[in-house]
PDB file of N, CA and C in Angstrom:
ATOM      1  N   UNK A   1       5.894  -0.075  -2.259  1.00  0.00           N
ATOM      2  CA  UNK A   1       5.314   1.249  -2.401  1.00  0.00           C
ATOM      3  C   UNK A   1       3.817   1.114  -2.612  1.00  0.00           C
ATOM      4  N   UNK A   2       3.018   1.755  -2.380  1.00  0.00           N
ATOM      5  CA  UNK A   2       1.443   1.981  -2.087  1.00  0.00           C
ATOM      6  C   UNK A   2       1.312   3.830  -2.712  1.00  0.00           C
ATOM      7  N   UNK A   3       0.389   3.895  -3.551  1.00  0.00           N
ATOM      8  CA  UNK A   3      -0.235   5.230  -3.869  1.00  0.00           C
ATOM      9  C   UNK A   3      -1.298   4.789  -2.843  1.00  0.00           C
ATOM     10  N   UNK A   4      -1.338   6.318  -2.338  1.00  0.00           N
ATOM     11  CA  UNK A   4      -2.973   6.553  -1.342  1.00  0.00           C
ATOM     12  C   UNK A   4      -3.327   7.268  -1.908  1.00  0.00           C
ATOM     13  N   UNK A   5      -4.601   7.954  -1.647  1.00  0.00           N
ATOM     14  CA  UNK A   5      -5.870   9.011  -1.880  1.00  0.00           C
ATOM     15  C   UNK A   5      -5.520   9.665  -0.648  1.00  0.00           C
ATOM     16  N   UNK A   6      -6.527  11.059  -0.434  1.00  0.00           N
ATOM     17  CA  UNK A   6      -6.331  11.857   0.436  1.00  0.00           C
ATOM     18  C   UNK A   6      -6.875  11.700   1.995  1.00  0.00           C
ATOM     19  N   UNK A   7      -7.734  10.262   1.746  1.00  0.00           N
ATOM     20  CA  UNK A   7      -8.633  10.449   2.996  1.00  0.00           C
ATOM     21  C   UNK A   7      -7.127   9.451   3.574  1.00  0.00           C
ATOM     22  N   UNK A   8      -6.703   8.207   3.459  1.00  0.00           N
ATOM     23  CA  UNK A   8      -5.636   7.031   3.489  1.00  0.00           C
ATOM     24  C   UNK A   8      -4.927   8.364   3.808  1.00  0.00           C
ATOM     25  N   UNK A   9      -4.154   9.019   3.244  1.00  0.00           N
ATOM     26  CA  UNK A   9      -3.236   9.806   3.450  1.00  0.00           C
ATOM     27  C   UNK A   9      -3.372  11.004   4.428  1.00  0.00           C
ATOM     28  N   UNK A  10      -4.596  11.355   4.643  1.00  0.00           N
ATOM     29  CA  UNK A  10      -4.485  12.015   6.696  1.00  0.00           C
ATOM     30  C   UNK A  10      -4.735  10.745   7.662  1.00  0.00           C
ATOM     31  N   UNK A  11      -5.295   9.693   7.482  1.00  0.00           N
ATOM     32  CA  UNK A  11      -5.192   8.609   8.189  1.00  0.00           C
ATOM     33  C   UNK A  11      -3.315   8.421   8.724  1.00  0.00           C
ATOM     34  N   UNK A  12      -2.432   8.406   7.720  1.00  0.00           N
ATOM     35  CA  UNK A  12      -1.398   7.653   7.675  1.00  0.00           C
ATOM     36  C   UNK A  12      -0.702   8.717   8.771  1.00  0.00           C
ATOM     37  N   UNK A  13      -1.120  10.439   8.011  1.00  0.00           N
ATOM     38  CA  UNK A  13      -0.401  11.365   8.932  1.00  0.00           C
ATOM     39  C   UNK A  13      -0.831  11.339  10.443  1.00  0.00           C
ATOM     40  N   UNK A  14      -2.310  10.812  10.469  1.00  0.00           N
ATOM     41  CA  UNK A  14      -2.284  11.209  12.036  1.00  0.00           C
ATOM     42  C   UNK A  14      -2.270  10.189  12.513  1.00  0.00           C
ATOM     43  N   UNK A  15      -2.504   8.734  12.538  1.00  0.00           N
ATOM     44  CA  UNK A  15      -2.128   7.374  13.090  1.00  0.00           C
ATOM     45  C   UNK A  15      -1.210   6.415  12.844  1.00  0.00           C
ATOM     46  N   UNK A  16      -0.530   6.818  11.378  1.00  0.00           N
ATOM     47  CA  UNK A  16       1.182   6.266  10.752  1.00  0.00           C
ATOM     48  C   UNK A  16       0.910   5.314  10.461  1.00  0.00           C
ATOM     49  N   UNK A  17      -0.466   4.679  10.041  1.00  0.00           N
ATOM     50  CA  UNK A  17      -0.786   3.285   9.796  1.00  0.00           C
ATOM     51  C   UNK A  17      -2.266   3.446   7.909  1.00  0.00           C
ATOM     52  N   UNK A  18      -1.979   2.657   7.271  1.00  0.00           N
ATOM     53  CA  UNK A  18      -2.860   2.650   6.337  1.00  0.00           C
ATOM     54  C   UNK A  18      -4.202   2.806   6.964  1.00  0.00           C
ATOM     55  N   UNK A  19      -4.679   3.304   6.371  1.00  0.00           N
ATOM     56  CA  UNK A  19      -6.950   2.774   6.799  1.00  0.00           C
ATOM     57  C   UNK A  19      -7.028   2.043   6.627  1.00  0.00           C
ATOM     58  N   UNK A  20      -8.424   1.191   6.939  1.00  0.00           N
ATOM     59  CA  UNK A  20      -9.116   0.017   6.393  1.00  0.00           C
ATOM     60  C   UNK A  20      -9.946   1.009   5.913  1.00  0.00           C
ATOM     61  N   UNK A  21     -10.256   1.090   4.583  1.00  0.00           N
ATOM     62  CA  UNK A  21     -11.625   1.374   3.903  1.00  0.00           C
ATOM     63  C   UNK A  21     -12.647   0.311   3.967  1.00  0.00           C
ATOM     64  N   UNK A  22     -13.508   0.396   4.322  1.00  0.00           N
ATOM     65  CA  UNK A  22     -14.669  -0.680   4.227  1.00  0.00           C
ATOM     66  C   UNK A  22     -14.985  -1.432   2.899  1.00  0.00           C
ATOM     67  N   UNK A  23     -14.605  -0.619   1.862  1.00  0.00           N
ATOM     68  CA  UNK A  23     -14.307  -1.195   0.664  1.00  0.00           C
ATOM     69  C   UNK A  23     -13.181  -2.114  -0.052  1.00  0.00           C
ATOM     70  N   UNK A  24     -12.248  -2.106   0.990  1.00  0.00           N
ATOM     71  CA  UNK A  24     -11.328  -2.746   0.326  1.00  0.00           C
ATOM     72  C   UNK A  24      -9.927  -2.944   2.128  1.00  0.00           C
ATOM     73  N   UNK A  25     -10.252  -4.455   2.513  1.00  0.00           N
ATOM     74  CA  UNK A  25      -9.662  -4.293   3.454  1.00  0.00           C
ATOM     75  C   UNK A  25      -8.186  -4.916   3.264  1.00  0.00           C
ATOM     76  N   UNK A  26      -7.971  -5.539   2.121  1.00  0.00           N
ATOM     77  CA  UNK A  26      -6.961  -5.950   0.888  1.00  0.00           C
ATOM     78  C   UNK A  26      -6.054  -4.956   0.500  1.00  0.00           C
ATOM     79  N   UNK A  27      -4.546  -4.087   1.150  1.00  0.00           N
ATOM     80  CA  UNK A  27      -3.791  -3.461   0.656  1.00  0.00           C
ATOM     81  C   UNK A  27      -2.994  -3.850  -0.598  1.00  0.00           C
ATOM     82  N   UNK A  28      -2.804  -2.992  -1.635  1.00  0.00           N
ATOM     83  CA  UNK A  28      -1.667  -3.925  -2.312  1.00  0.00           C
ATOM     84  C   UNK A  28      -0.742  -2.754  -2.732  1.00  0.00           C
ATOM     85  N   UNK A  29       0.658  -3.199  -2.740  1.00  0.00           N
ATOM     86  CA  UNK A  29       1.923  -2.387  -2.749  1.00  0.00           C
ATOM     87  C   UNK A  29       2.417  -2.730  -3.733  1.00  0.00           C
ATOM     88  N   UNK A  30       3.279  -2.043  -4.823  1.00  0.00           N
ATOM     89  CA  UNK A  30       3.726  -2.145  -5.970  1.00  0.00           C
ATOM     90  C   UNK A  30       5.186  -2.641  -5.287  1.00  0.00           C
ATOM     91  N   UNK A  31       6.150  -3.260  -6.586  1.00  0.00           N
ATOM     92  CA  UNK A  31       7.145  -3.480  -5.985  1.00  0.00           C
ATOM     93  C   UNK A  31       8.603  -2.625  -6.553  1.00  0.00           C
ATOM     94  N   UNK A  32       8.020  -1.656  -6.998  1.00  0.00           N
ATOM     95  CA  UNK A  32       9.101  -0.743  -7.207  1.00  0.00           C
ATOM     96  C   UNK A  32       8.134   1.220  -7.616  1.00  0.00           C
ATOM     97  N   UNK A  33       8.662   2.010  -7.347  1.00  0.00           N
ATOM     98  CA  UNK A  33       8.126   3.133  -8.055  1.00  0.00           C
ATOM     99  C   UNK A  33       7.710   3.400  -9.030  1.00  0.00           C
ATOM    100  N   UNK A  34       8.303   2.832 -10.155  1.00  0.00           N
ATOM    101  CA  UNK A  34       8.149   2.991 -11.424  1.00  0.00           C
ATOM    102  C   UNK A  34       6.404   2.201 -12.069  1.00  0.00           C
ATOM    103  N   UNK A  35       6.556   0.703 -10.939  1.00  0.00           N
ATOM    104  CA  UNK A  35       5.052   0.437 -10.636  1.00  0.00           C
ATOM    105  C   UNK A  35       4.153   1.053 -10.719  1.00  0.00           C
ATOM    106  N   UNK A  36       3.961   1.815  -9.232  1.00  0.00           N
ATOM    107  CA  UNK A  36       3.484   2.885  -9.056  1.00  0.00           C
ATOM    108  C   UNK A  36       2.770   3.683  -9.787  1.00  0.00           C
ATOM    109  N   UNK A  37       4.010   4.534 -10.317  1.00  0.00           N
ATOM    110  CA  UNK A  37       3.808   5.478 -11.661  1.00  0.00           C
ATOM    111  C   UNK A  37       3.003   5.422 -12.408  1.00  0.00           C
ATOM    112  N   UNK A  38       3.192   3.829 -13.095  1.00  0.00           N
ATOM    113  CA  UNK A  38       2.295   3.196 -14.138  1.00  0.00           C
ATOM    114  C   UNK A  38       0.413   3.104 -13.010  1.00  0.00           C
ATOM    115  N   UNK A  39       0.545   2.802 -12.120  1.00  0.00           N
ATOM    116  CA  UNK A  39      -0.854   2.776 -11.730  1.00  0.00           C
ATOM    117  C   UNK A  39      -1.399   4.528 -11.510  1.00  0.00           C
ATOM    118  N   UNK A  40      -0.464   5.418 -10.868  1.00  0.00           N
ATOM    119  CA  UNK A  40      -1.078   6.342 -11.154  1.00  0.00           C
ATOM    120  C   UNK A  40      -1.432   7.171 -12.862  1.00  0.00           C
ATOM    121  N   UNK A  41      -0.575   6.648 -13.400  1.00  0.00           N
ATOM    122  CA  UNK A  41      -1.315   7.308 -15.151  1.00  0.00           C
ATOM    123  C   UNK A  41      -2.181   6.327 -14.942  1.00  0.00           C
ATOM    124  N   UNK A  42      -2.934   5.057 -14.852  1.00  0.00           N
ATOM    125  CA  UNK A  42      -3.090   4.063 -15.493  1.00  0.00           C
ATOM    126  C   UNK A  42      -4.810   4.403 -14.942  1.00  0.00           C
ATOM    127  N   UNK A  43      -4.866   5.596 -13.660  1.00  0.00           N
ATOM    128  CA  UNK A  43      -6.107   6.440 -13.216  1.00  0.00           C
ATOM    129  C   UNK A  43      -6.092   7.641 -13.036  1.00  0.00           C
ATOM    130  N   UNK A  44      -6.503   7.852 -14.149  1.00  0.00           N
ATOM    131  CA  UNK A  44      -6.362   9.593 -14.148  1.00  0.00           C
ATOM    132  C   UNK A  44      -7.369  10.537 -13.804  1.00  0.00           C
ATOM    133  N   UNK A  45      -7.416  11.606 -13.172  1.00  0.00           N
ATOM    134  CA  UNK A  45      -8.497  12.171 -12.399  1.00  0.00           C
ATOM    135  C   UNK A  45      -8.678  12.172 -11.445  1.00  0.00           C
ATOM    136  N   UNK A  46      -7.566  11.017 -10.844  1.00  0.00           N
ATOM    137  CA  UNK A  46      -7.360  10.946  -9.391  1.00  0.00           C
ATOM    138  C   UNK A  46      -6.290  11.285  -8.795  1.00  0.00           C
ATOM    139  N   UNK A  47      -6.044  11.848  -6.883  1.00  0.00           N
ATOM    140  CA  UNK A  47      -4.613  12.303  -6.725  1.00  0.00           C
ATOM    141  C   UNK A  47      -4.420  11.553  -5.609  1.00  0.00           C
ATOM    142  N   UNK A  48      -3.111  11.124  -5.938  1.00  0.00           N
ATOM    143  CA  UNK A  48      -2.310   9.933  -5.261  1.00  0.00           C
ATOM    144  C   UNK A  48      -1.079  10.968  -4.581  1.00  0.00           C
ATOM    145  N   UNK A  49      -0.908  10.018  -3.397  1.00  0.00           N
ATOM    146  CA  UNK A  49       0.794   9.964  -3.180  1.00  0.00           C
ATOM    147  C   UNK A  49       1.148   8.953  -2.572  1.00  0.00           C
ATOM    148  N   UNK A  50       2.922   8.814  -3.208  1.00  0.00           N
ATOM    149  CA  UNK A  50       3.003   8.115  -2.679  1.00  0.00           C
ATOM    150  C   UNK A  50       3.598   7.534  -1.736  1.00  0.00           C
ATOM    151  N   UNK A  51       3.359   6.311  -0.842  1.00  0.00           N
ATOM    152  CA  UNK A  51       3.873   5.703   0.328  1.00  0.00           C
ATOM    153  C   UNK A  51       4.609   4.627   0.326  1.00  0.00           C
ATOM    154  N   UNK A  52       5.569   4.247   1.279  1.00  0.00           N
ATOM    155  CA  UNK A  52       5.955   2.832   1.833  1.00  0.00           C
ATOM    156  C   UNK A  52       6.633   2.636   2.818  1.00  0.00           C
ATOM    157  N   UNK A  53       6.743   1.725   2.896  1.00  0.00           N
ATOM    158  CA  UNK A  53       6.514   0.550   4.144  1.00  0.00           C
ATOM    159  C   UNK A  53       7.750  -0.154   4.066  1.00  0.00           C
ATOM    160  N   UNK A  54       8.977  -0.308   5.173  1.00  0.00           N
ATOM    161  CA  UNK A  54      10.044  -1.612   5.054  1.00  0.00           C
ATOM    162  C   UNK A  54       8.968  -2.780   6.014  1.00  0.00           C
ATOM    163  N   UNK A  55       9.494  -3.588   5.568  1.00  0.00           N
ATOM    164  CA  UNK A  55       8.796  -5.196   6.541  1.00  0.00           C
ATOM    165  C   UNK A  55      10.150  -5.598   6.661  1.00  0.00           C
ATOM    166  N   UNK A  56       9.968  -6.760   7.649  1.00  0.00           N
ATOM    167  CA  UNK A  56      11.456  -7.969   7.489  1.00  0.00           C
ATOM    168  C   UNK A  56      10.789  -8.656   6.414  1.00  0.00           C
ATOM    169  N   UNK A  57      12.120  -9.368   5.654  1.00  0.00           N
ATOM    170  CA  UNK A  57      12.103  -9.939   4.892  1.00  0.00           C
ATOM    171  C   UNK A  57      11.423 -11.443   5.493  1.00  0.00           C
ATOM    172  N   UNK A  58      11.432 -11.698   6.412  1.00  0.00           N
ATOM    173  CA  UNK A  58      10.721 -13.258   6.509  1.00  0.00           C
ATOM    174  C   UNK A  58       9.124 -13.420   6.549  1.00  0.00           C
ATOM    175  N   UNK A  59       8.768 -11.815   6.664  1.00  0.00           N
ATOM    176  CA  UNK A  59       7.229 -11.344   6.715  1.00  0.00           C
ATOM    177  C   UNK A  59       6.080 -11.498   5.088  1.00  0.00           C
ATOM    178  N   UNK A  60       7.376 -11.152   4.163  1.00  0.00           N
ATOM    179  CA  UNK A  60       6.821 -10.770   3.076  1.00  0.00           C
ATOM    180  C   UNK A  60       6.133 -12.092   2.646  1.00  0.00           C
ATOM    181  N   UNK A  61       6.477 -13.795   3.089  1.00  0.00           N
ATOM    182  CA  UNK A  61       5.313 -14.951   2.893  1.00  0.00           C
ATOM    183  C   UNK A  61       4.306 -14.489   3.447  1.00  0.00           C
ATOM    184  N   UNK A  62       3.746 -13.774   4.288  1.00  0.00           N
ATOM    185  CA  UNK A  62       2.779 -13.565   4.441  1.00  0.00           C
ATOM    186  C   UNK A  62       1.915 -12.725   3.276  1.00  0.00           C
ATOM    187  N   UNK A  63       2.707 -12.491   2.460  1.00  0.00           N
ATOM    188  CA  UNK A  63       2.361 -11.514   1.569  1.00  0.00           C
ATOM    189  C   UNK A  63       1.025 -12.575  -0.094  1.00  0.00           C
ATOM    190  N   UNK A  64       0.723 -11.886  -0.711  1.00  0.00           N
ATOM    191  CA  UNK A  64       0.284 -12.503  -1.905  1.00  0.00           C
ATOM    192  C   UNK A  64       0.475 -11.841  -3.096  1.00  0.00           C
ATOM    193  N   UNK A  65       1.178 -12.099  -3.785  1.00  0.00           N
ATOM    194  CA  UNK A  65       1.430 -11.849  -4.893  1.00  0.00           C
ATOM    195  C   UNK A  65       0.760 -12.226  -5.963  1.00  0.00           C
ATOM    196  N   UNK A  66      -0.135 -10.740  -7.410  1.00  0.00           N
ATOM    197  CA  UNK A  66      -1.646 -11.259  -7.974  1.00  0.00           C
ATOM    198  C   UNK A  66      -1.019 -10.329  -8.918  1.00  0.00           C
ATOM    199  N   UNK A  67      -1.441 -10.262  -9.691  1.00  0.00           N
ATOM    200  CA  UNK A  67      -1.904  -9.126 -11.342  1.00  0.00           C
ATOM    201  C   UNK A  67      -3.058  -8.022 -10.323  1.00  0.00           C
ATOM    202  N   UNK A  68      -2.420  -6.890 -10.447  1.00  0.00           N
ATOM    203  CA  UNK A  68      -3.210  -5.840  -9.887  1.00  0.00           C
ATOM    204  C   UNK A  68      -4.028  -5.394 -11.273  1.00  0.00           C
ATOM    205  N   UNK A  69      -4.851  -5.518 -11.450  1.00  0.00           N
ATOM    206  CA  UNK A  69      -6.253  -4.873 -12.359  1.00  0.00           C
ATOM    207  C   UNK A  69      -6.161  -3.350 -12.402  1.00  0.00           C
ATOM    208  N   UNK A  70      -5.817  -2.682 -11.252  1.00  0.00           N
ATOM    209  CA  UNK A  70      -6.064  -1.489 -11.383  1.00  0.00           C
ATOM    210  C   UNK A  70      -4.740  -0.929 -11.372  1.00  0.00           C
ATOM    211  N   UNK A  71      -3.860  -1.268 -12.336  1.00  0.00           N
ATOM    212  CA  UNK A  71      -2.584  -0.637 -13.264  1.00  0.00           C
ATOM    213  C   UNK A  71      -1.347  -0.889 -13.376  1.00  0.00           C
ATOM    214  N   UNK A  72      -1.153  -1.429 -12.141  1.00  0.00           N
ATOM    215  CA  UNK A  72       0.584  -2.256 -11.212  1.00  0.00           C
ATOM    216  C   UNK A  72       0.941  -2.894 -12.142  1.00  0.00           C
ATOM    217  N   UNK A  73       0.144  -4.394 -12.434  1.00  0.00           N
ATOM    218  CA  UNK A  73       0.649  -5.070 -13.160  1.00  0.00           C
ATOM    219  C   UNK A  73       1.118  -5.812 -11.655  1.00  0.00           C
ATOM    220  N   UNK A  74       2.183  -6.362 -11.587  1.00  0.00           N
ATOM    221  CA  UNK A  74       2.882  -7.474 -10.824  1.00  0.00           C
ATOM    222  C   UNK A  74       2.943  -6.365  -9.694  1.00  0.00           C
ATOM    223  N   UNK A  75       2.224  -6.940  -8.307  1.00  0.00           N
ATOM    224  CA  UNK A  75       1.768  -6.265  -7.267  1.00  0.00           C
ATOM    225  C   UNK A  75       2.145  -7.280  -6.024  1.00  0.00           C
ATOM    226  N   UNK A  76       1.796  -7.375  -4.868  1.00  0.00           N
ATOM    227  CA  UNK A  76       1.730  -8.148  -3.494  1.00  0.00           C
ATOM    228  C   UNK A  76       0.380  -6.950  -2.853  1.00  0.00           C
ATOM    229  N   UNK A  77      -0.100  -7.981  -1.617  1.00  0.00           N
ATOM    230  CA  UNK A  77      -0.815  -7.966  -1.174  1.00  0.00           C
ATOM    231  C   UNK A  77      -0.939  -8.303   0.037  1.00  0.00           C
ATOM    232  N   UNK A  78      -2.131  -7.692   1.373  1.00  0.00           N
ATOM    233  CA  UNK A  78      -2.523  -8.541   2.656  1.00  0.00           C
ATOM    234  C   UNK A  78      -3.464  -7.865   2.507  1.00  0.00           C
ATOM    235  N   UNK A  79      -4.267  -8.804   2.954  1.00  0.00           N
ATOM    236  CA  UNK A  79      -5.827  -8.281   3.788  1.00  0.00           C
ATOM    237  C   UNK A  79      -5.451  -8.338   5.687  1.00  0.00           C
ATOM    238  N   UNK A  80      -5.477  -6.918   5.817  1.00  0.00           N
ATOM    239  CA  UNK A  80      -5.353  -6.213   6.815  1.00  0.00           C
ATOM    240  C   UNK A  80      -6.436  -6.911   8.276  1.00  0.00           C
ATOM    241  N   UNK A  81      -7.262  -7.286   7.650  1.00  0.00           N
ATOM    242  CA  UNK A  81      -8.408  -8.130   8.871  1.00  0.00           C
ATOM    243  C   UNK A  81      -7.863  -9.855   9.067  1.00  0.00           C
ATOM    244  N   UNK A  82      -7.315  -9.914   7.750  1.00  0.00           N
ATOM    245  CA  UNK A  82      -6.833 -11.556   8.421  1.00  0.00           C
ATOM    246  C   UNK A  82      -5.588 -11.204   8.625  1.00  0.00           C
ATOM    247  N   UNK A  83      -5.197 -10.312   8.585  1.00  0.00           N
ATOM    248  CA  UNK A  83      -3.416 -10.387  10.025  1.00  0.00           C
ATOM    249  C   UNK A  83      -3.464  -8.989   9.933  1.00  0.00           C
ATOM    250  N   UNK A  84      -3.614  -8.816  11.132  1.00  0.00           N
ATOM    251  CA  UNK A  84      -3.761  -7.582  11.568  1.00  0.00           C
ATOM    252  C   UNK A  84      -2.192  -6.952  12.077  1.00  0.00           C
ATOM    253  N   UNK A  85      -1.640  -8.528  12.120  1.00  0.00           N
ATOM    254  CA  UNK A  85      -0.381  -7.918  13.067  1.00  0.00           C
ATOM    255  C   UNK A  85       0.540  -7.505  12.153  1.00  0.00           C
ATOM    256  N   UNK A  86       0.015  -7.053  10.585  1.00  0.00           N
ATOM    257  CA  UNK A  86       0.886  -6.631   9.564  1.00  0.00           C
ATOM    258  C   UNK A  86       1.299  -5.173  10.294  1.00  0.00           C
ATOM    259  N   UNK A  87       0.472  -4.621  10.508  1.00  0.00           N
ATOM    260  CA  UNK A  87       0.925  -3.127  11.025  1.00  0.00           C
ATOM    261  C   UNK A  87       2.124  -3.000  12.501  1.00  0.00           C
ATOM    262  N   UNK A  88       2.396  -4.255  12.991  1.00  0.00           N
ATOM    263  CA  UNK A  88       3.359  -4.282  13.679  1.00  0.00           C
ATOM    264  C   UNK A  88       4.771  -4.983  13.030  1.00  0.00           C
ATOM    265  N   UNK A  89       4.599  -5.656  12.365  1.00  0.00           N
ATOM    266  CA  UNK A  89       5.612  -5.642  11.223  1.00  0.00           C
ATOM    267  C   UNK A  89       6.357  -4.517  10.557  1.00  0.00           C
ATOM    268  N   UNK A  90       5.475  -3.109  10.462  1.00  0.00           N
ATOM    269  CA  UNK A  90       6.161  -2.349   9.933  1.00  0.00           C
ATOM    270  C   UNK A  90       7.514  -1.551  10.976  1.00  0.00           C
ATOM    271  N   UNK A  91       8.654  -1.449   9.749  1.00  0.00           N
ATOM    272  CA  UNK A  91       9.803  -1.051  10.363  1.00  0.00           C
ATOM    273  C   UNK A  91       9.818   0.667  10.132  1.00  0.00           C
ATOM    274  N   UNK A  92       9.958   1.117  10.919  1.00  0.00           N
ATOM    275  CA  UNK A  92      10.214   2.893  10.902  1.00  0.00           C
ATOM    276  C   UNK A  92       8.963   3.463  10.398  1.00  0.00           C
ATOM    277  N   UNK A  93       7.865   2.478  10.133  1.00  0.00           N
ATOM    278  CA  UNK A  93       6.597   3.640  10.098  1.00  0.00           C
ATOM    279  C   UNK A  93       6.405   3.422   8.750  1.00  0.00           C
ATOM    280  N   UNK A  94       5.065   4.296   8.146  1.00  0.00           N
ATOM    281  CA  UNK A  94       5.105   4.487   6.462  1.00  0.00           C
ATOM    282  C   UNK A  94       5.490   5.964   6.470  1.00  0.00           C
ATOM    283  N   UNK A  95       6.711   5.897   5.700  1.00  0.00           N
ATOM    284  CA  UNK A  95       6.624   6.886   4.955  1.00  0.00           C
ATOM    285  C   UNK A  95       6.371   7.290   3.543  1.00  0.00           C
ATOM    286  N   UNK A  96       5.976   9.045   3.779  1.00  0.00           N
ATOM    287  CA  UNK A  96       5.218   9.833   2.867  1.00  0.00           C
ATOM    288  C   UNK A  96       6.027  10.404   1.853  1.00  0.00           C
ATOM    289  N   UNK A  97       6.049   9.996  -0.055  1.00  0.00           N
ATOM    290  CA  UNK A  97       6.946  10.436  -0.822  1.00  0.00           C
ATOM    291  C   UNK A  97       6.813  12.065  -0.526  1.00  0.00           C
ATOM    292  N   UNK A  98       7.936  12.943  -0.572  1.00  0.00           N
ATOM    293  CA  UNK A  98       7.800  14.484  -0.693  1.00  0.00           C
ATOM    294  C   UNK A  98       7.587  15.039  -1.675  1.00  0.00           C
TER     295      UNK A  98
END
């Protein structure tokens, strides 16, 4: 699961794929909702929703697993410019929590 912001989140609706922000070309996905949760209290003032992503399971080594700073706690990770072909990995698209 991934919280976005609003700009990430018309990106996702009209191309079904995360942004690259120029700021941060490093996605990182919580590994359960409740994650999540904790990162959205954990920034308040800001509005999230949230997203995810199935991968195959033999994809997720590609993955990195770090201490997210900004609230997760136990997170994974890709930087989107060194494998790009993450976005073809994805199974059925990202979907948008309702």
């Amino acid at each position: 699961m991934r919280a976005v912001e609003a700009d990430e989140l018309a990106d996702i609706r009209l191309l079904g794929d995360y942004n690259i922000h120029p700021n941060s070309t490093f996605k990182r996905f919580a590994f359960s909702e409740g994650d999540v949760d904790v990162f959205i209290k954990a920034n308040p003032g800001r509005s999230y929703t949230k997203t995810c992503v199935d991968l195959p399971t033999d994809k997720l080594r590609f993955m990195t697993e770090h201490p997210d700073p900004g609230g997760v706690g136990r997170a994974i990770g890709i930087d989107v410019y060194e494998t790009p072909e993450f976005y073809n990995w994805i199974v059925g698209g990202v979907k948008v929590a309702s």
